[in-house]
C-alpha atoms as a PDB file:
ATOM      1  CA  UNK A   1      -7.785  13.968  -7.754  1.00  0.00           C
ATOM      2  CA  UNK A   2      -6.679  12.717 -11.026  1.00  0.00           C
ATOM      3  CA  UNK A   3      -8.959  10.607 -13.745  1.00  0.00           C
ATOM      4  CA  UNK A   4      -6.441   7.652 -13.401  1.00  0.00           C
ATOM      5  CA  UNK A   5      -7.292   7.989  -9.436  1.00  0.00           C
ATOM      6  CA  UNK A   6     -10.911   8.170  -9.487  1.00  0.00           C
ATOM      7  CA  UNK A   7     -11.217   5.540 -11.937  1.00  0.00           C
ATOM      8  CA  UNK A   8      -9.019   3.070  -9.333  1.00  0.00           C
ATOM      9  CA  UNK A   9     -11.174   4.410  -6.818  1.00  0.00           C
ATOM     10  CA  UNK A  10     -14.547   2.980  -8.797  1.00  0.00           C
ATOM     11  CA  UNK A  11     -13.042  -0.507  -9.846  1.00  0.00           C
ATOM     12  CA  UNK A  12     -14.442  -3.540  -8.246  1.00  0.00           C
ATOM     13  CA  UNK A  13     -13.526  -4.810  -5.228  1.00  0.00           C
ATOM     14  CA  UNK A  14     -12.869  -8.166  -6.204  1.00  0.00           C
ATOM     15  CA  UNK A  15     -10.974  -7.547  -9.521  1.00  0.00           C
ATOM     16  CA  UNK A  16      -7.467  -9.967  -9.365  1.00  0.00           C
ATOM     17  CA  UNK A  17      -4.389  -9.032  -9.374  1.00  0.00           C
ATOM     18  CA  UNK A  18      -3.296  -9.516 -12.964  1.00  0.00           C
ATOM     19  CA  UNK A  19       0.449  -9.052 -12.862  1.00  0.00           C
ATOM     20  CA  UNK A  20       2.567 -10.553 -10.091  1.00  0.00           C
ATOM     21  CA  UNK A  21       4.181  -7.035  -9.248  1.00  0.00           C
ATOM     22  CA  UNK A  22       2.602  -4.458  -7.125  1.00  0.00           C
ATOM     23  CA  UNK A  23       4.378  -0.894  -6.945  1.00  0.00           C
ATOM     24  CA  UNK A  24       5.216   0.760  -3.887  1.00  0.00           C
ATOM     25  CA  UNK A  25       3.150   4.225  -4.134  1.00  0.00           C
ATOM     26  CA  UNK A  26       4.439   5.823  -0.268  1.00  0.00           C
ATOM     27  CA  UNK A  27       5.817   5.514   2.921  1.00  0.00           C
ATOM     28  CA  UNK A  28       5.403   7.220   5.895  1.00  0.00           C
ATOM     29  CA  UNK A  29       5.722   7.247   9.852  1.00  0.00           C
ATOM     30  CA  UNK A  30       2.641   6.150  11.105  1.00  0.00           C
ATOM     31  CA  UNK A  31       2.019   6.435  15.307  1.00  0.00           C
ATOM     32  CA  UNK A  32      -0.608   4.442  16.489  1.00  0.00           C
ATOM     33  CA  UNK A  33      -2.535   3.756  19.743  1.00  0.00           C
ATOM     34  CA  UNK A  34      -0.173   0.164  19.882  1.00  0.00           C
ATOM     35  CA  UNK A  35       2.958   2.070  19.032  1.00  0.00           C
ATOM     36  CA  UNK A  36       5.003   3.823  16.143  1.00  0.00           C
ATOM     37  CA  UNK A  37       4.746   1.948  12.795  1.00  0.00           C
ATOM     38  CA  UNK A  38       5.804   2.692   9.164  1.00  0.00           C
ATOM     39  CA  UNK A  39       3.148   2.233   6.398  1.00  0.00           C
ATOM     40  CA  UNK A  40       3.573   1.550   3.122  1.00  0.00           C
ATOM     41  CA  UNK A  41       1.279   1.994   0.213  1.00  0.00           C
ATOM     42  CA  UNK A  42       1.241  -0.374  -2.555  1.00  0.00           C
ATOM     43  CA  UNK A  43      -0.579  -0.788  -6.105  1.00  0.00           C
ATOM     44  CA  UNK A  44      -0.573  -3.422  -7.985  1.00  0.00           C
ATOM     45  CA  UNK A  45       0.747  -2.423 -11.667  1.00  0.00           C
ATOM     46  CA  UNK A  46      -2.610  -3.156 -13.508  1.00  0.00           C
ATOM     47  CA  UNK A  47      -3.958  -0.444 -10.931  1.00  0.00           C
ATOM     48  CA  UNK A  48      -7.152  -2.437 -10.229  1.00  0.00           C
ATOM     49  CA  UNK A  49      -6.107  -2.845  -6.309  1.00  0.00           C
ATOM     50  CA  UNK A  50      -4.670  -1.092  -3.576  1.00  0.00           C
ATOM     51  CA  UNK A  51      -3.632  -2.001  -0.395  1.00  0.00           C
ATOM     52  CA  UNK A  52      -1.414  -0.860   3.024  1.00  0.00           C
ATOM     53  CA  UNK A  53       1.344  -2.251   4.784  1.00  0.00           C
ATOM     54  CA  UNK A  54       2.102  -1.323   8.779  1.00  0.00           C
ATOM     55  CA  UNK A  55       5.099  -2.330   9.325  1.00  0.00           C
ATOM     56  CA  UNK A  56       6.930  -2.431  12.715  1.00  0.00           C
ATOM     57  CA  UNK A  57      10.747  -3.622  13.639  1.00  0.00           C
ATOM     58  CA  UNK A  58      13.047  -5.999  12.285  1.00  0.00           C
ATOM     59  CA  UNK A  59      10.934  -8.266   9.743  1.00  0.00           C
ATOM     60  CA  UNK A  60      13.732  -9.726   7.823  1.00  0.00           C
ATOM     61  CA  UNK A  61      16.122 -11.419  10.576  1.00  0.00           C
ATOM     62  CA  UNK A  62      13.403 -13.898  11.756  1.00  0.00           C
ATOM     63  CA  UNK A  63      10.262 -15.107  10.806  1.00  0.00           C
ATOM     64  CA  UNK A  64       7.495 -11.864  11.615  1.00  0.00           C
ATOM     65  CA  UNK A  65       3.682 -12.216  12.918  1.00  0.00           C
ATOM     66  CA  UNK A  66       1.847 -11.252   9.890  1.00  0.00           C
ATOM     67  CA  UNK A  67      -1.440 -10.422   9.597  1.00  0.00           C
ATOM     68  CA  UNK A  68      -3.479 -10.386   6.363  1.00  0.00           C
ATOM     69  CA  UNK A  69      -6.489  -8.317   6.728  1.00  0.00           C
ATOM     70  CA  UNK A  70     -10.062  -8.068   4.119  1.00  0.00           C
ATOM     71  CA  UNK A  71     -11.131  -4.457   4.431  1.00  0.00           C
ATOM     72  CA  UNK A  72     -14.510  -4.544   6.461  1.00  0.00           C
ATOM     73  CA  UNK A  73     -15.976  -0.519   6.788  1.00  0.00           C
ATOM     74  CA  UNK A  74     -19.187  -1.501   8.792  1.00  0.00           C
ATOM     75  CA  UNK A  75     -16.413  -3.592  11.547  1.00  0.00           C
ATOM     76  CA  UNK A  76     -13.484  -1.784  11.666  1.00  0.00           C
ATOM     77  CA  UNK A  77     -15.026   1.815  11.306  1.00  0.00           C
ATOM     78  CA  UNK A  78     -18.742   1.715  12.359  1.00  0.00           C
ATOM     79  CA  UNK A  79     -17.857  -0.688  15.619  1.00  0.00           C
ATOM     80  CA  UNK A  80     -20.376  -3.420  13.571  1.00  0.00           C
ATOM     81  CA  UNK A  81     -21.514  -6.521  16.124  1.00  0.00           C
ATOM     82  CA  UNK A  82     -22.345  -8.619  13.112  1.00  0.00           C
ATOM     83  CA  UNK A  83     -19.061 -10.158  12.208  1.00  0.00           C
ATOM     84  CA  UNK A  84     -15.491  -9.738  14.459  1.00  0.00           C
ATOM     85  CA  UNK A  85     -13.496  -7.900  11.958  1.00  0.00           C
ATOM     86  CA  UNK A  86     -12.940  -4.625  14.598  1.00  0.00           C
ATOM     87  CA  UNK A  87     -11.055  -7.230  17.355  1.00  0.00           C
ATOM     88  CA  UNK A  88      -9.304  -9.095  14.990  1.00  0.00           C
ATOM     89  CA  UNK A  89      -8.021  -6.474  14.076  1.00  0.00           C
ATOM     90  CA  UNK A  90      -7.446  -4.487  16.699  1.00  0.00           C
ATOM     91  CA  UNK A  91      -5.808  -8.029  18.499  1.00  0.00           C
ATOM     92  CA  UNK A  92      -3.179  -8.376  15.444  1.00  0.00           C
ATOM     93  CA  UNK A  93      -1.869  -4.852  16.116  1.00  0.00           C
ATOM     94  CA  UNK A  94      -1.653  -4.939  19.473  1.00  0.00           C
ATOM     95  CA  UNK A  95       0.133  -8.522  19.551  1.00  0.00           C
ATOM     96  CA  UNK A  96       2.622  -7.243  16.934  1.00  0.00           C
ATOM     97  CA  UNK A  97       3.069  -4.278  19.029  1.00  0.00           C
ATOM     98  CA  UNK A  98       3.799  -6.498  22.208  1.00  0.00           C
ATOM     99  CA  UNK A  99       6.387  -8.468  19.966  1.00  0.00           C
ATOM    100  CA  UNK A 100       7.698  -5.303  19.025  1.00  0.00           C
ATOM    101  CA  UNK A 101       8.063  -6.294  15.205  1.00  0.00           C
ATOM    102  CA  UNK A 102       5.454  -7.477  12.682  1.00  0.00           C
ATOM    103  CA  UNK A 103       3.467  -6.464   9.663  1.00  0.00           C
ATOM    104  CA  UNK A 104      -0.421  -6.362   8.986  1.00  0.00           C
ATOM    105  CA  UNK A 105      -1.629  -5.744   5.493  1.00  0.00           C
ATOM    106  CA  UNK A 106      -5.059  -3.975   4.771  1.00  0.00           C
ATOM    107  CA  UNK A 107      -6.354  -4.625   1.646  1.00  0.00           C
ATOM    108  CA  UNK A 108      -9.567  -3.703  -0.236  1.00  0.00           C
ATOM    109  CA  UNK A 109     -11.594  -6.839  -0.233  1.00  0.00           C
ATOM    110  CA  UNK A 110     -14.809  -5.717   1.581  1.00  0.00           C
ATOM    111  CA  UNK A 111     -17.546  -9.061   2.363  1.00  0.00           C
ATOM    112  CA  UNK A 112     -14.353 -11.230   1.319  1.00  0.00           C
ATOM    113  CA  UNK A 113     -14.163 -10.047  -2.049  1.00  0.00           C
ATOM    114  CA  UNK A 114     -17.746  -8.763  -2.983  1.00  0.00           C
ATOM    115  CA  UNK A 115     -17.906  -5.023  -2.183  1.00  0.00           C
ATOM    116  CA  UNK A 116     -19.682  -3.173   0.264  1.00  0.00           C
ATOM    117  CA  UNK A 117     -22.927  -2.871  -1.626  1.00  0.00           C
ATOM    118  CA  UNK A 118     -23.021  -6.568  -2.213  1.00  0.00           C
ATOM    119  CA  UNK A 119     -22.187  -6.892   1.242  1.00  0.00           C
ATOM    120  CA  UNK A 120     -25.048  -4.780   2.369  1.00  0.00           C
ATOM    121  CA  UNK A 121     -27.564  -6.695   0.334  1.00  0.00           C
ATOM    122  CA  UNK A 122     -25.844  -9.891   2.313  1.00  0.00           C
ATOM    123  CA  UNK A 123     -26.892  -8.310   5.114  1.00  0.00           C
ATOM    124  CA  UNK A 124     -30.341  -8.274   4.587  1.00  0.00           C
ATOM    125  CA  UNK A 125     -30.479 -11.436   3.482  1.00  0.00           C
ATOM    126  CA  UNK A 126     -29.006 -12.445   6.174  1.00  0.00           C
ATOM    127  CA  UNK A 127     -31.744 -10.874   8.365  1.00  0.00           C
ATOM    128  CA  UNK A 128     -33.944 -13.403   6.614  1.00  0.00           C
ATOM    129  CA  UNK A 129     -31.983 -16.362   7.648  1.00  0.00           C
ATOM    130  CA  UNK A 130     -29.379 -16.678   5.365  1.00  0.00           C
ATOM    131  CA  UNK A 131     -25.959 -17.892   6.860  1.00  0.00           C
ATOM    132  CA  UNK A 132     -23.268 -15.882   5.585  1.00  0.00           C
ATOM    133  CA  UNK A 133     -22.446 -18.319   2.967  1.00  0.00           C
ATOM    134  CA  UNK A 134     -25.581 -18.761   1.776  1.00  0.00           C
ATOM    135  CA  UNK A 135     -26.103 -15.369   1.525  1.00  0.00           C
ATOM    136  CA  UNK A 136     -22.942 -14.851  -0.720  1.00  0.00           C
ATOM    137  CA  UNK A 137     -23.732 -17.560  -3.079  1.00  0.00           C
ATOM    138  CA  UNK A 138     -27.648 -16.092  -3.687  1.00  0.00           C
ATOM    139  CA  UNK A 139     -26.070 -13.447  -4.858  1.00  0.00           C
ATOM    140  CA  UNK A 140     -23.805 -14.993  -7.444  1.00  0.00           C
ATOM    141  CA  UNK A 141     -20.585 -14.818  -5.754  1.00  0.00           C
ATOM    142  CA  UNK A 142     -18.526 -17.669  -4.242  1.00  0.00           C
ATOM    143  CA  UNK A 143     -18.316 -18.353  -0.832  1.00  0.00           C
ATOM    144  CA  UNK A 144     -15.170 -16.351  -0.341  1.00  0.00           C
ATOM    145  CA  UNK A 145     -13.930 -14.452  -3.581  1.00  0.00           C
ATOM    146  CA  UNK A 146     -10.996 -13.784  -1.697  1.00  0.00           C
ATOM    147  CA  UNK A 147      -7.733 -15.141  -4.061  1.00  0.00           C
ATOM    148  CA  UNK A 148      -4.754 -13.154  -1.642  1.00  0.00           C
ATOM    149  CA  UNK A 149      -2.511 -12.435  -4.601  1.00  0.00           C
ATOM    150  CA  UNK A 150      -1.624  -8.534  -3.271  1.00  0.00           C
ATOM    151  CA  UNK A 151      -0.402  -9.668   0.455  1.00  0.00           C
ATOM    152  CA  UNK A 152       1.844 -12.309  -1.443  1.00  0.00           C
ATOM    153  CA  UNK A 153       2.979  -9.431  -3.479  1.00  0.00           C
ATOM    154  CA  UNK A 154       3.524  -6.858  -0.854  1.00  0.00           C
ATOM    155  CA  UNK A 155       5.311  -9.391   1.512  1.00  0.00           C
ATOM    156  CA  UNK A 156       7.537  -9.966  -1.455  1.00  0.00           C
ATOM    157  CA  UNK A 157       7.942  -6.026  -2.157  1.00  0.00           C
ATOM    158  CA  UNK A 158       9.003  -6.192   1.496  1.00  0.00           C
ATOM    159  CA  UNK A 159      11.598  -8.816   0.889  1.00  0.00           C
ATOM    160  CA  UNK A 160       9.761 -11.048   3.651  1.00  0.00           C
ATOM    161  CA  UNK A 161      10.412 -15.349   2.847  1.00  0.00           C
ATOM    162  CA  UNK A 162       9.418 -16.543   6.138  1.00  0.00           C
ATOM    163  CA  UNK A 163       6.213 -15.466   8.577  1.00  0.00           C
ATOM    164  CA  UNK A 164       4.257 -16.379  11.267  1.00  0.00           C
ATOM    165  CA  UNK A 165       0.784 -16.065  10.291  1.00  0.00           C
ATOM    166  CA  UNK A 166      -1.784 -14.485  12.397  1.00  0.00           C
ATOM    167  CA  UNK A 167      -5.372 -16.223  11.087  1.00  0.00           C
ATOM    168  CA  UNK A 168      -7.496 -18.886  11.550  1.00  0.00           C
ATOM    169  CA  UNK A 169      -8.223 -19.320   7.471  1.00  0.00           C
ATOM    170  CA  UNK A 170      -6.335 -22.314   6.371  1.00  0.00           C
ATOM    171  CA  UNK A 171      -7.087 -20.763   3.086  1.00  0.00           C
ATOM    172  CA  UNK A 172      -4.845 -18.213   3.866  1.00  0.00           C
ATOM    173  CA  UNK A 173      -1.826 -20.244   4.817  1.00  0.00           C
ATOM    174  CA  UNK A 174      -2.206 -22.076   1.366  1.00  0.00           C
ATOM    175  CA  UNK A 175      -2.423 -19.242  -1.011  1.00  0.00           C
ATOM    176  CA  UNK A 176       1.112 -18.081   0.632  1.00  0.00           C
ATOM    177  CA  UNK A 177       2.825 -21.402   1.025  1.00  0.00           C
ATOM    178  CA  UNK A 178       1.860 -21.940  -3.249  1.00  0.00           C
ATOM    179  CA  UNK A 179       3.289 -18.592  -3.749  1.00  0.00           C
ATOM    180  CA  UNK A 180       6.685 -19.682  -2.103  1.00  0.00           C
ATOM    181  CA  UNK A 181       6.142 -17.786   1.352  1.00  0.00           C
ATOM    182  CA  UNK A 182       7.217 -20.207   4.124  1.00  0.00           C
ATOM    183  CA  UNK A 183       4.432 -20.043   6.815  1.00  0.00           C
ATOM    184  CA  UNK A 184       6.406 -21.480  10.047  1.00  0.00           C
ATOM    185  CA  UNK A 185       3.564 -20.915  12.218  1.00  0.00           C
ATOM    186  CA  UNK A 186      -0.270 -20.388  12.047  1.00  0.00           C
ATOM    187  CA  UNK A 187      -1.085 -18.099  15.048  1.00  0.00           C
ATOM    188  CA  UNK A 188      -4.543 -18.235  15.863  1.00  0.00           C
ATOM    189  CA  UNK A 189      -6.473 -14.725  16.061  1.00  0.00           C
ATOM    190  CA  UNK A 190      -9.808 -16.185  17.699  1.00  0.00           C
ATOM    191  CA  UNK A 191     -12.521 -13.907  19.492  1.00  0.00           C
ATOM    192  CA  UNK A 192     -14.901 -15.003  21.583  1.00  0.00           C
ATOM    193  CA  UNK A 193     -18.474 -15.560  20.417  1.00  0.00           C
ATOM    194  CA  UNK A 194     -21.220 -13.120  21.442  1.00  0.00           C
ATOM    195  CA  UNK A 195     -24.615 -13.360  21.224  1.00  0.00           C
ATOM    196  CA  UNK A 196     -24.501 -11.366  17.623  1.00  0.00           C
ATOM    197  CA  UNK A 197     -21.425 -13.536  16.651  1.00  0.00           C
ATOM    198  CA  UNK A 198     -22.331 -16.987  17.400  1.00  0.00           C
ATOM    199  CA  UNK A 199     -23.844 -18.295  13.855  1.00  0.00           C
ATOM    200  CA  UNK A 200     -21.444 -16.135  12.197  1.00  0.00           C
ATOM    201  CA  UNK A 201     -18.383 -18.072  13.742  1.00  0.00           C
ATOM    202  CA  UNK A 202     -19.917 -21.147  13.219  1.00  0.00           C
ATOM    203  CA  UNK A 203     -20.610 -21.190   9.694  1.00  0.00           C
ATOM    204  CA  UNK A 204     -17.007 -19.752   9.227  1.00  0.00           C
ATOM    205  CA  UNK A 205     -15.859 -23.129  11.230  1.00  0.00           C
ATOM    206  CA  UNK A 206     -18.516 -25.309   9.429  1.00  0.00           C
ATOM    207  CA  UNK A 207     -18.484 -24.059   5.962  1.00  0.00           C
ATOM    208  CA  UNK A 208     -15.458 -22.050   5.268  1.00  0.00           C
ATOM    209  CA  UNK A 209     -13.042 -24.161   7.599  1.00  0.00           C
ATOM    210  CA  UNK A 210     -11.806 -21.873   9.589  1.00  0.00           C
ATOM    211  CA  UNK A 211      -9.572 -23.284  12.837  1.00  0.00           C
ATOM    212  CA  UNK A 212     -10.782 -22.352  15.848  1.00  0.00           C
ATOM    213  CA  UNK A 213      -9.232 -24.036  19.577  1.00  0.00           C
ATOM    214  CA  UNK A 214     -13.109 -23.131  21.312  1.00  0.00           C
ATOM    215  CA  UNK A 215     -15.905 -25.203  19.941  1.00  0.00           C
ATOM    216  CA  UNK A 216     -18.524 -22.625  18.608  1.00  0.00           C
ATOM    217  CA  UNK A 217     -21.637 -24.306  19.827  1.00  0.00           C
ATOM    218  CA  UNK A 218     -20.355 -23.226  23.360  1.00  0.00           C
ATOM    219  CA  UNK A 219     -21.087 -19.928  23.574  1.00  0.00           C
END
């Protein structure tokens, strides 16, 4: 591995975008559990971020399901009960699969823009009784840190004007729509609340203003 690599590879997490351009790096066949997909790499040209793009069918001729996706290691790897990053997940690829064309973009934006080891010392405060939130903001960051500049960038890279967005982050659909992506539709990519989950989806609906068609305090 290269000096230019490693250095990428020890940049923060939440470092923006700083030129509207990201560079496509590789492409490749990618089968998957849900079906055959192509994925693309991307970088944006400052090299501060990196990010992947699966890609399935015809995206161009009508508006896709697109899913943005935040990194999450201790979700989507470790099988974490603590947040419902694994099934979102895991839900977008299968419902693009179903559709038979779609794109979900992972990018590198663990604890919504505050790295993993931030995210771990989240954690604990959370085990103190910190809300997620809260937890974020004791430790200097915003609530979300998340700005979505790469997805606008690699939908644009993919030539893609028009999607159907698979999220319940308003924040989301705003940060394309000002970039000049037309969202026709917000698909919502809800989970239902478990034990573990419960405070954690309500403070997302409470706090962050995330859309949800099940009232949290149900569960």
């Amino acid at each position: 591995m290269g000096g230019d690599a490693r250095a990428y590879i020890y940049s923060r997490y939440n470092d923006f975008v700083s030129s509207q351009s990201v560079q496509q790096i590789a492409s490749a066949d990618f089968p998957t559990r849900w079906g055959k997909f192509r994925i693309f790499g991307f970088r944006d040209t400052a090299g501060k971020e990196e990010a992947v793009a699966l890609v399935m069918g015809d995206v161009r001729s009508v508006a896709p399901l697109v899913r943005i996706h935040s990194q999450c290691l201790t979700g989507d790897v470790f099988g974490s009960l603590r947040c419902d990053c694994r099934q979102q997940l895991e839900m977008a690829l299968a419902m693009i699969a179903e559709q038979g064309a779609g794109v979900l973009i992972y990018e590198q934006q663990e604890g919504r823009g505050i790295g993993l080891m931030a995210k771990l010392q989240a954690y604990a405060l959370q085990d103190s009784g910190f809300d997620t939130v809260e937890a974020n903001e004791r430790l200097g960051f915003k609530a979300d840190q998340r700005e979505f500049h790469m997805p606008v960038e690699i939908l644009k890279a993919l030539d893609i004007k028009r999607v159907r967005l698979l999220s319940n982050n308003p924040d989301k659909v705003a940060a394309l729509e000002r970039a000049g992506i037309e969202v026709t539709e917000r698909v919502p990519c809800e989970v239902a609340p478990t034990e573990h989950t419960v405070e954690y989806l309500k403070t997302k609906q409470e706090k962050l203003g995330h859309l949800f068609t099940r009232r949290r305090s149900q569960h």
